[in-house]
PDB file of N, CA and C in Angstrom:
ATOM      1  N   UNK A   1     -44.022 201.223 236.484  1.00  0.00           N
ATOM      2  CA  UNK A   1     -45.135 201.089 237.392  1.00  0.00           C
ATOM      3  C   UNK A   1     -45.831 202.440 237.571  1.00  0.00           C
ATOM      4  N   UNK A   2     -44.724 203.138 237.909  1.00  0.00           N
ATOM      5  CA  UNK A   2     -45.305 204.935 237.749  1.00  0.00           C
ATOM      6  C   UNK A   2     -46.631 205.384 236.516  1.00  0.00           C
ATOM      7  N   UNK A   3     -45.584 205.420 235.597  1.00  0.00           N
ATOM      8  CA  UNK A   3     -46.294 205.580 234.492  1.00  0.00           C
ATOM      9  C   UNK A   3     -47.724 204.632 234.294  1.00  0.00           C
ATOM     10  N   UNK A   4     -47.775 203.602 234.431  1.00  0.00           N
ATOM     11  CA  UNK A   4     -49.397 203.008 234.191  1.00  0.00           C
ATOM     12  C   UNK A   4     -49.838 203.241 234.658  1.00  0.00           C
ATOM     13  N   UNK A   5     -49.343 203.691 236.355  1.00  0.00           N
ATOM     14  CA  UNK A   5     -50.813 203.942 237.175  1.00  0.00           C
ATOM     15  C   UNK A   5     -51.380 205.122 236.729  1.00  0.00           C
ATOM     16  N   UNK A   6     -50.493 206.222 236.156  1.00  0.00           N
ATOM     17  CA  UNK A   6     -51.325 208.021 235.659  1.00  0.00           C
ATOM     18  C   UNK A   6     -51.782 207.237 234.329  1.00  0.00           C
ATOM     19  N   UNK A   7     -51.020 206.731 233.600  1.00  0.00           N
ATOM     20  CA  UNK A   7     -51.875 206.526 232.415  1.00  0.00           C
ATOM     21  C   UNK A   7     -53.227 205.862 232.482  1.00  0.00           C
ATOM     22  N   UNK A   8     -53.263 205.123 233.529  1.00  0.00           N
ATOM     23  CA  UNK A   8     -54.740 204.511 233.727  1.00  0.00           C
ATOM     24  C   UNK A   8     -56.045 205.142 234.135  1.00  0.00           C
ATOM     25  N   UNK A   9     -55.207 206.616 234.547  1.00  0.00           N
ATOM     26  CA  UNK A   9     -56.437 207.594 235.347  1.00  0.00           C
ATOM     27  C   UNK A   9     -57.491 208.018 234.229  1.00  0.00           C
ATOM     28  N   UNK A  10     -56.743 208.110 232.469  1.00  0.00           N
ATOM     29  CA  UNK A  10     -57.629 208.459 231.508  1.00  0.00           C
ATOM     30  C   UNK A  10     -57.524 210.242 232.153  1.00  0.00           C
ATOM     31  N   UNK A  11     -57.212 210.986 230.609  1.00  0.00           N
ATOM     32  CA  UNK A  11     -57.250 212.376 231.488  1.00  0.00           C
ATOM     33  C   UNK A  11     -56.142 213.058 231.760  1.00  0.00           C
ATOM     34  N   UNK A  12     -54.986 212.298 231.646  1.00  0.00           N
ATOM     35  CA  UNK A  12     -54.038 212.264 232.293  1.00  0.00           C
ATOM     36  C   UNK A  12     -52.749 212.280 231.389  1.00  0.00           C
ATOM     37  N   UNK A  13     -51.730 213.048 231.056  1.00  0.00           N
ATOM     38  CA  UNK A  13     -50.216 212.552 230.518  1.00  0.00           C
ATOM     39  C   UNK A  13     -49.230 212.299 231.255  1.00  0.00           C
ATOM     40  N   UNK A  14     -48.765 211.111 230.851  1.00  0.00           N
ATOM     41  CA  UNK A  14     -47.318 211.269 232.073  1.00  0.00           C
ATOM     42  C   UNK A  14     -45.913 211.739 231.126  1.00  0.00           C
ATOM     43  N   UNK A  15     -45.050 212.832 232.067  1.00  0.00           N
ATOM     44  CA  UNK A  15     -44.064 213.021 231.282  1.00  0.00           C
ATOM     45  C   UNK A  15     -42.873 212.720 231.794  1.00  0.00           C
ATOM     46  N   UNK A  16     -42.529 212.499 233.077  1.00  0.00           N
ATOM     47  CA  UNK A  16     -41.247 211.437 232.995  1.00  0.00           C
ATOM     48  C   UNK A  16     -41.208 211.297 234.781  1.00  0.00           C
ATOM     49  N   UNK A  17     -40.551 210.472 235.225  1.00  0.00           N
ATOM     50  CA  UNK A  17     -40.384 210.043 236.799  1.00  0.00           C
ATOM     51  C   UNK A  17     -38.900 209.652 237.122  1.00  0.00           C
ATOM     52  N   UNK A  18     -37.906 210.561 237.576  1.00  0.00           N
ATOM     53  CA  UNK A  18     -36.952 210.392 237.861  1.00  0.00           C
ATOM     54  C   UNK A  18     -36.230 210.236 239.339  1.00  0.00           C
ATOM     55  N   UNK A  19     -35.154 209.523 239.808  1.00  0.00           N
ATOM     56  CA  UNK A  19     -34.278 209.356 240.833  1.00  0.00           C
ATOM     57  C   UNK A  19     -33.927 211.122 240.860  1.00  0.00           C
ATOM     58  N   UNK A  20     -34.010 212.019 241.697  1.00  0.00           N
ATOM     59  CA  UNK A  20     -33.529 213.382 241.738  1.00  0.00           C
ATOM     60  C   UNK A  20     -32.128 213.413 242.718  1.00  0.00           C
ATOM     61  N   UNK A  21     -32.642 213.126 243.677  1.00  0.00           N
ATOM     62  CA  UNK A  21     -31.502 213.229 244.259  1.00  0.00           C
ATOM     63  C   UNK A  21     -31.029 212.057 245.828  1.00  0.00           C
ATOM     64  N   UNK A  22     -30.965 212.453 246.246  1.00  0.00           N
ATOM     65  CA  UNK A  22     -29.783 211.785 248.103  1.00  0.00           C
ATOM     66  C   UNK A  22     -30.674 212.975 248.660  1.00  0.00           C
ATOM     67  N   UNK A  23     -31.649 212.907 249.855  1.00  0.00           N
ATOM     68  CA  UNK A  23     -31.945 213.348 250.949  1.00  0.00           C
ATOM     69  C   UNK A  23     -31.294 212.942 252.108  1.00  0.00           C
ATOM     70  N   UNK A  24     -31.362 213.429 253.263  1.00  0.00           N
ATOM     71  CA  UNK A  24     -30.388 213.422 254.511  1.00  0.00           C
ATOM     72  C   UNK A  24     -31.012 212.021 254.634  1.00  0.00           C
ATOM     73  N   UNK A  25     -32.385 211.325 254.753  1.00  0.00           N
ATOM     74  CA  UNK A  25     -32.692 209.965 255.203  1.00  0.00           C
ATOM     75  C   UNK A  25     -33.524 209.656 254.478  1.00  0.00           C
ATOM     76  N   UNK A  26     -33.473 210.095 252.959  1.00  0.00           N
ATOM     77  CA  UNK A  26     -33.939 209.839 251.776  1.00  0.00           C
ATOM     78  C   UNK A  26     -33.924 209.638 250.520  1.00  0.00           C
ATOM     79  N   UNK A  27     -34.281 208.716 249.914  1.00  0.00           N
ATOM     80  CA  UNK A  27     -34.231 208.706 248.087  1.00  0.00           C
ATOM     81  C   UNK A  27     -35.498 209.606 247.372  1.00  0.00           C
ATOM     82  N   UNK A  28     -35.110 210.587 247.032  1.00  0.00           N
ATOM     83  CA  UNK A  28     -35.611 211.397 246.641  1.00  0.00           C
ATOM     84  C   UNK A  28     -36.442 211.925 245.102  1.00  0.00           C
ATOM     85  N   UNK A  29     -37.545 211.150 244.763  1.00  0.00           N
ATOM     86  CA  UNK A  29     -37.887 210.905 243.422  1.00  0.00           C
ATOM     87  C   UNK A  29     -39.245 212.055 243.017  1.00  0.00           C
ATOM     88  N   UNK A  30     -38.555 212.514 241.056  1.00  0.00           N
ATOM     89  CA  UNK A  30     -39.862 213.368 241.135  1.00  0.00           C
ATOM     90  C   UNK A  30     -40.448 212.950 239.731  1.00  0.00           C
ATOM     91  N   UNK A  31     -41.717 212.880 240.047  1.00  0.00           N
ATOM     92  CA  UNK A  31     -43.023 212.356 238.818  1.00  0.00           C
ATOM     93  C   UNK A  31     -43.589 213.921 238.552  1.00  0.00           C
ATOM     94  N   UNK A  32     -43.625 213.480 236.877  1.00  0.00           N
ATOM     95  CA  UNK A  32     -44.434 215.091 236.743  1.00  0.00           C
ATOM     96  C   UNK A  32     -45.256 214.286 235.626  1.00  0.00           C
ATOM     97  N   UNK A  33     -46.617 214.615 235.375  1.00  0.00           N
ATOM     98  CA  UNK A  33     -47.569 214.446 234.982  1.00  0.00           C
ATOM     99  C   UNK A  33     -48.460 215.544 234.816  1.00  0.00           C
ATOM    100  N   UNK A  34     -49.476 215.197 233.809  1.00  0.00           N
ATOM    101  CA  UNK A  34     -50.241 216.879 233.500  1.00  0.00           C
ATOM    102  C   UNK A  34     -51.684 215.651 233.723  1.00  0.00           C
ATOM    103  N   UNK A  35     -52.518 216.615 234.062  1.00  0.00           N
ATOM    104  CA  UNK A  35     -53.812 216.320 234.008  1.00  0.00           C
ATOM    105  C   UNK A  35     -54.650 217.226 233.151  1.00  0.00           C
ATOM    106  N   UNK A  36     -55.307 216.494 231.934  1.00  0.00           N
ATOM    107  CA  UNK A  36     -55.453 217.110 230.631  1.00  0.00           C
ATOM    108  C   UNK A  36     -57.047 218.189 230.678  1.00  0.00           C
ATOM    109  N   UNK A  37     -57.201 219.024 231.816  1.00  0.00           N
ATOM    110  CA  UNK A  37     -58.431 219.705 232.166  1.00  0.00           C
ATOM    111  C   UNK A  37     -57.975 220.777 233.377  1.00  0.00           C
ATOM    112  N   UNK A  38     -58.431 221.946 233.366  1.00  0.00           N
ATOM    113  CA  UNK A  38     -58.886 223.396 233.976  1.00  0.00           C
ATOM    114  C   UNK A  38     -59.271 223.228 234.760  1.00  0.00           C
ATOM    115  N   UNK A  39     -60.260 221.465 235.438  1.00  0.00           N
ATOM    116  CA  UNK A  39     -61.067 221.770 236.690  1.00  0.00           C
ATOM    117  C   UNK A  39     -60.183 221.258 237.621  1.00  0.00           C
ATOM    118  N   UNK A  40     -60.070 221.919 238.609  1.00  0.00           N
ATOM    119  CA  UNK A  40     -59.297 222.432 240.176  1.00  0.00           C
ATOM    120  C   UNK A  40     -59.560 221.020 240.624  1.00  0.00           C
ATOM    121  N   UNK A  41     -60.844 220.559 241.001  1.00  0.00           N
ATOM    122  CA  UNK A  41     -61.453 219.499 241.466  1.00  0.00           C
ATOM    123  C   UNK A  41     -61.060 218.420 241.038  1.00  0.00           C
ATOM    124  N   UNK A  42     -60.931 218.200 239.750  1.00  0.00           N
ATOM    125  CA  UNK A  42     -60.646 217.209 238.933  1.00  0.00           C
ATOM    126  C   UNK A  42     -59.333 216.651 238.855  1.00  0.00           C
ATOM    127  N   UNK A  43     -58.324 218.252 239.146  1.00  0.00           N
ATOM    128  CA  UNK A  43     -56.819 217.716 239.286  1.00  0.00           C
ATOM    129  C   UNK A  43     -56.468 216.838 240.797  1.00  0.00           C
ATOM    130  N   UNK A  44     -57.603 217.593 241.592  1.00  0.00           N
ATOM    131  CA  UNK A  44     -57.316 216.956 243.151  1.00  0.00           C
ATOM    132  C   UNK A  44     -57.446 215.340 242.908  1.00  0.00           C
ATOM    133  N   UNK A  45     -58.765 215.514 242.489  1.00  0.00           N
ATOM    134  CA  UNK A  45     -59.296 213.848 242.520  1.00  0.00           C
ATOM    135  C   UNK A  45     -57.812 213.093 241.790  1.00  0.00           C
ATOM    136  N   UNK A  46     -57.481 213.178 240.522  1.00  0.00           N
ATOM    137  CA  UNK A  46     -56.313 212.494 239.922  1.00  0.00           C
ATOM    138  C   UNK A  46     -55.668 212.362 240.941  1.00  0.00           C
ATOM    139  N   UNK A  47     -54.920 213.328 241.298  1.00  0.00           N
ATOM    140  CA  UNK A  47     -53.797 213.314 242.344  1.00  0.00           C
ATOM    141  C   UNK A  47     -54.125 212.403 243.357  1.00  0.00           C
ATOM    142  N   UNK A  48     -54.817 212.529 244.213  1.00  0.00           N
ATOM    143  CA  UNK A  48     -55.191 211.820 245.078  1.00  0.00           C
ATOM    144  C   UNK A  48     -55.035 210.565 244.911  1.00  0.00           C
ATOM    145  N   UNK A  49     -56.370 209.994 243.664  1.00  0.00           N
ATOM    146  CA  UNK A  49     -56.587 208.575 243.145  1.00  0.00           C
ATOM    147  C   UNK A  49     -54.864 207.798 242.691  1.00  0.00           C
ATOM    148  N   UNK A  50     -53.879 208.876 241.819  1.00  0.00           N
ATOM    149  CA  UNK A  50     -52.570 208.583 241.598  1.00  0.00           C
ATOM    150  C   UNK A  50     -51.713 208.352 243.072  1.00  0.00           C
ATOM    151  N   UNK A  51     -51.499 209.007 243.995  1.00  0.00           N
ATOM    152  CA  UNK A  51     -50.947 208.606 244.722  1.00  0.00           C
ATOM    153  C   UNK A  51     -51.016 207.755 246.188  1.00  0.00           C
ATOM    154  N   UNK A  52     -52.902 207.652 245.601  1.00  0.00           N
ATOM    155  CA  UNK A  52     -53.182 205.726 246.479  1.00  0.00           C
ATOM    156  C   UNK A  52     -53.039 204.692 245.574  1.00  0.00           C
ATOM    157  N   UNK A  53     -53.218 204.926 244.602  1.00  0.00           N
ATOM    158  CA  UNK A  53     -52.541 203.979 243.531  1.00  0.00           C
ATOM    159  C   UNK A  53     -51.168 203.713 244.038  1.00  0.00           C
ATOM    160  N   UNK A  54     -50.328 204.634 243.979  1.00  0.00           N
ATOM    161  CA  UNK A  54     -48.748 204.180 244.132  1.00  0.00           C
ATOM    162  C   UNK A  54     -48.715 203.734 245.475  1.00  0.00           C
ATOM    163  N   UNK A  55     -49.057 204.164 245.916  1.00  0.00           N
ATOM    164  CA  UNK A  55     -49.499 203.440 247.900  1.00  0.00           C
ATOM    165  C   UNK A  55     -49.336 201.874 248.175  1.00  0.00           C
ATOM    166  N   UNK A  56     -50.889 201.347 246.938  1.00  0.00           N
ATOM    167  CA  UNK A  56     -50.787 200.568 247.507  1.00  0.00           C
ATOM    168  C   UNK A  56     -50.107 199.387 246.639  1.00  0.00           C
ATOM    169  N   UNK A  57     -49.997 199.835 245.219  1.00  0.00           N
ATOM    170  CA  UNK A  57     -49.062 199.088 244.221  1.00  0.00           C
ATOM    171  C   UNK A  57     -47.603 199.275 245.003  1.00  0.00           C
ATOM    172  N   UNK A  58     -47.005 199.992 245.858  1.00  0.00           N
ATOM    173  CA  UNK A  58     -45.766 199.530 246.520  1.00  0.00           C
ATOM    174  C   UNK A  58     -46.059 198.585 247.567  1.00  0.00           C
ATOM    175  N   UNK A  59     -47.534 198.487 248.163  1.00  0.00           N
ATOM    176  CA  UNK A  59     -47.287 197.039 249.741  1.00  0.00           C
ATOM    177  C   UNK A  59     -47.483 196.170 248.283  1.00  0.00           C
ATOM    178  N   UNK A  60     -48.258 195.773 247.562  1.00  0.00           N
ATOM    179  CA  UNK A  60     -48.296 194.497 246.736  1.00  0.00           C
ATOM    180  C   UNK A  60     -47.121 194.628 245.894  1.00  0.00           C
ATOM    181  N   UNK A  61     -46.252 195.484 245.860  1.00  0.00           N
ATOM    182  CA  UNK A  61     -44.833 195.063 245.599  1.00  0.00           C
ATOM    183  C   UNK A  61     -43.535 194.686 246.617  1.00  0.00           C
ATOM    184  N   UNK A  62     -44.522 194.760 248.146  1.00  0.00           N
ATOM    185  CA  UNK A  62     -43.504 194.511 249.196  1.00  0.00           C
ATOM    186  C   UNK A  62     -42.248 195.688 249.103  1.00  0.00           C
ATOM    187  N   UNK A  63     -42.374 196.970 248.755  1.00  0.00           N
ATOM    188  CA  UNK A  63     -41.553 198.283 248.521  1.00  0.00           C
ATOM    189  C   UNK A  63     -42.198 198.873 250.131  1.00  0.00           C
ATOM    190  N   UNK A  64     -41.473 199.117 250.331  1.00  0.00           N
ATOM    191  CA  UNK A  64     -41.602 199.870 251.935  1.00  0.00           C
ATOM    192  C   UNK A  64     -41.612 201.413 251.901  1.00  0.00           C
ATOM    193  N   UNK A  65     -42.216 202.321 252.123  1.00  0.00           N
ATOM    194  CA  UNK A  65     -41.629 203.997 252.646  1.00  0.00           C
ATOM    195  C   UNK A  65     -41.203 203.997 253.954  1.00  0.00           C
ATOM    196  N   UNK A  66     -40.195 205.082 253.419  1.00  0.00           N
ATOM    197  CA  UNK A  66     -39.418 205.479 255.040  1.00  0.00           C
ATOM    198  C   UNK A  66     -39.659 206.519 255.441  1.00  0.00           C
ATOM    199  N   UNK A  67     -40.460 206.700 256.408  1.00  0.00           N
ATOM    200  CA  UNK A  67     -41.130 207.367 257.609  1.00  0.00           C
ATOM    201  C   UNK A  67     -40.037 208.007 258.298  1.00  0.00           C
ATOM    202  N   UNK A  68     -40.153 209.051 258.735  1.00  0.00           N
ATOM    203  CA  UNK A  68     -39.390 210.198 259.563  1.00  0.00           C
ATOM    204  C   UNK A  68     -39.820 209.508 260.905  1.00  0.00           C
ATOM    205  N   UNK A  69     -38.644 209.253 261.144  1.00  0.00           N
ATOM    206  CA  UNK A  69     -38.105 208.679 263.123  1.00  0.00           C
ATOM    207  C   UNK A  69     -37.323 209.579 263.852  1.00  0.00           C
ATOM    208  N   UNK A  70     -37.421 209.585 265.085  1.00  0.00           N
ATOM    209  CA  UNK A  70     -36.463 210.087 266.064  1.00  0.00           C
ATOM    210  C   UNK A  70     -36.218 209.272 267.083  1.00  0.00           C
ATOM    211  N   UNK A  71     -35.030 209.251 267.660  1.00  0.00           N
ATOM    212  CA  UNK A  71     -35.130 208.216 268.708  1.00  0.00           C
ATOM    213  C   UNK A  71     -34.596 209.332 270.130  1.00  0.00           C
ATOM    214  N   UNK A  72     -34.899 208.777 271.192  1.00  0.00           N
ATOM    215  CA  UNK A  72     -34.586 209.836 272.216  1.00  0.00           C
ATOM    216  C   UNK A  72     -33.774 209.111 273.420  1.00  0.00           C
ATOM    217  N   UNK A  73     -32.729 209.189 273.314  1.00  0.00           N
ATOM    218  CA  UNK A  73     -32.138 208.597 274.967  1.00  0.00           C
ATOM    219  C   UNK A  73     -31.902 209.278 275.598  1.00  0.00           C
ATOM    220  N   UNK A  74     -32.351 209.354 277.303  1.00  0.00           N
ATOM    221  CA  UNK A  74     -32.214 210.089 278.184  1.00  0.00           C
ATOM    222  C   UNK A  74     -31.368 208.919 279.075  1.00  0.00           C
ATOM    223  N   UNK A  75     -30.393 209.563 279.346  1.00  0.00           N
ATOM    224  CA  UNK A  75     -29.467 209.275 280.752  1.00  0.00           C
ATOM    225  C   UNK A  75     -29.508 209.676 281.674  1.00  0.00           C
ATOM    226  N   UNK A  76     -29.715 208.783 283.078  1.00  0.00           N
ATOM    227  CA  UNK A  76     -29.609 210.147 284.672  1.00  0.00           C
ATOM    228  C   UNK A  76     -27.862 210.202 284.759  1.00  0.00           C
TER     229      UNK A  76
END
Protein backbone atom coordinates (compact mmCIF):
# COMPACT_ATOMS: atom_id res chain seq x y z
CA UNK A 1 0.00 0.00 0.00
CA UNK A 2 3.07 2.14 0.97
CA UNK A 3 4.80 1.71 -1.99
CA UNK A 4 1.89 2.66 -4.63
CA UNK A 5 0.96 5.53 -3.00
CA UNK A 6 4.97 7.18 -3.62
CA UNK A 7 4.99 5.40 -6.76
CA UNK A 8 1.90 7.17 -7.90
CA UNK A 9 3.33 10.66 -7.04
CA UNK A 10 5.45 10.22 -10.53
CA UNK A 11 8.90 11.81 -9.50
CA UNK A 12 9.33 9.72 -6.97
CA UNK A 13 11.42 6.19 -5.97
CA UNK A 14 10.44 4.11 -3.29
CA UNK A 15 13.18 2.16 -1.57
CA UNK A 16 11.84 0.07 1.12
CA UNK A 17 9.20 0.49 4.28
CA UNK A 18 9.97 -1.43 7.24
CA UNK A 19 8.49 -2.57 10.92
CA UNK A 20 11.72 -0.78 12.91
CA UNK A 21 11.03 -1.22 16.04
CA UNK A 22 8.55 -1.45 19.74
CA UNK A 23 8.02 2.22 20.95
CA UNK A 24 6.92 2.71 24.65
CA UNK A 25 3.03 3.08 23.07
CA UNK A 26 4.11 2.39 19.65
CA UNK A 27 4.71 0.39 16.40
CA UNK A 28 7.27 2.06 15.01
CA UNK A 29 7.66 2.05 11.06
CA UNK A 30 10.23 3.68 8.62
CA UNK A 31 9.53 4.50 4.72
CA UNK A 32 12.40 5.93 2.84
CA UNK A 33 11.77 7.16 -0.54
CA UNK A 34 13.77 9.65 -2.78
CA UNK A 35 12.08 12.29 -4.66
CA UNK A 36 13.81 12.36 -8.09
CA UNK A 37 14.51 16.54 -8.16
CA UNK A 38 16.72 19.48 -6.27
CA UNK A 39 13.52 21.57 -5.84
CA UNK A 40 13.02 22.15 -1.95
CA UNK A 41 9.35 22.94 -2.87
CA UNK A 42 8.75 20.08 -4.81
CA UNK A 43 10.08 17.62 -2.12
CA UNK A 44 7.57 19.39 0.39
CA UNK A 45 4.66 19.08 -1.93
CA UNK A 46 5.49 15.01 -2.42
CA UNK A 47 5.80 14.63 1.14
CA UNK A 48 2.93 16.20 2.09
CA UNK A 49 0.64 14.80 -0.92
CA UNK A 50 2.45 11.09 0.32
CA UNK A 51 1.52 11.31 3.70
CA UNK A 52 -2.33 12.40 3.11
CA UNK A 53 -2.33 9.73 0.86
CA UNK A 54 -1.38 7.27 3.65
CA UNK A 55 -3.90 9.19 5.95
CA UNK A 56 -6.52 8.59 4.27
CA UNK A 57 -5.84 5.09 2.47
CA UNK A 58 -5.58 3.88 6.32
CA UNK A 59 -9.56 5.29 7.36
CA UNK A 60 -10.66 3.45 3.91
CA UNK A 61 -8.71 0.61 5.24
CA UNK A 62 -10.42 0.99 8.70
CA UNK A 63 -6.37 1.04 10.14
CA UNK A 64 -6.56 3.40 13.07
CA UNK A 65 -3.37 5.73 14.46
CA UNK A 66 -2.57 5.88 17.95
CA UNK A 67 -2.58 9.24 19.29
CA UNK A 68 -0.57 10.20 22.43
CA UNK A 69 -3.09 10.13 25.63
CA UNK A 70 -2.76 10.92 29.18
CA UNK A 71 -5.16 10.22 31.63
CA UNK A 72 -5.20 12.20 35.00
CA UNK A 73 -6.81 11.02 38.33
CA UNK A 74 -7.00 13.26 41.07
CA UNK A 75 -8.08 11.99 44.54
CA UNK A 76 -9.13 14.30 47.65
Amino acid sequence: MIKAIIEAQGNTRFERAHFAQYGNFSLDFEIVYYVLSSDYALYMDKQQTINLDIFRQFQQEGIEFAYPTQSLYVHN
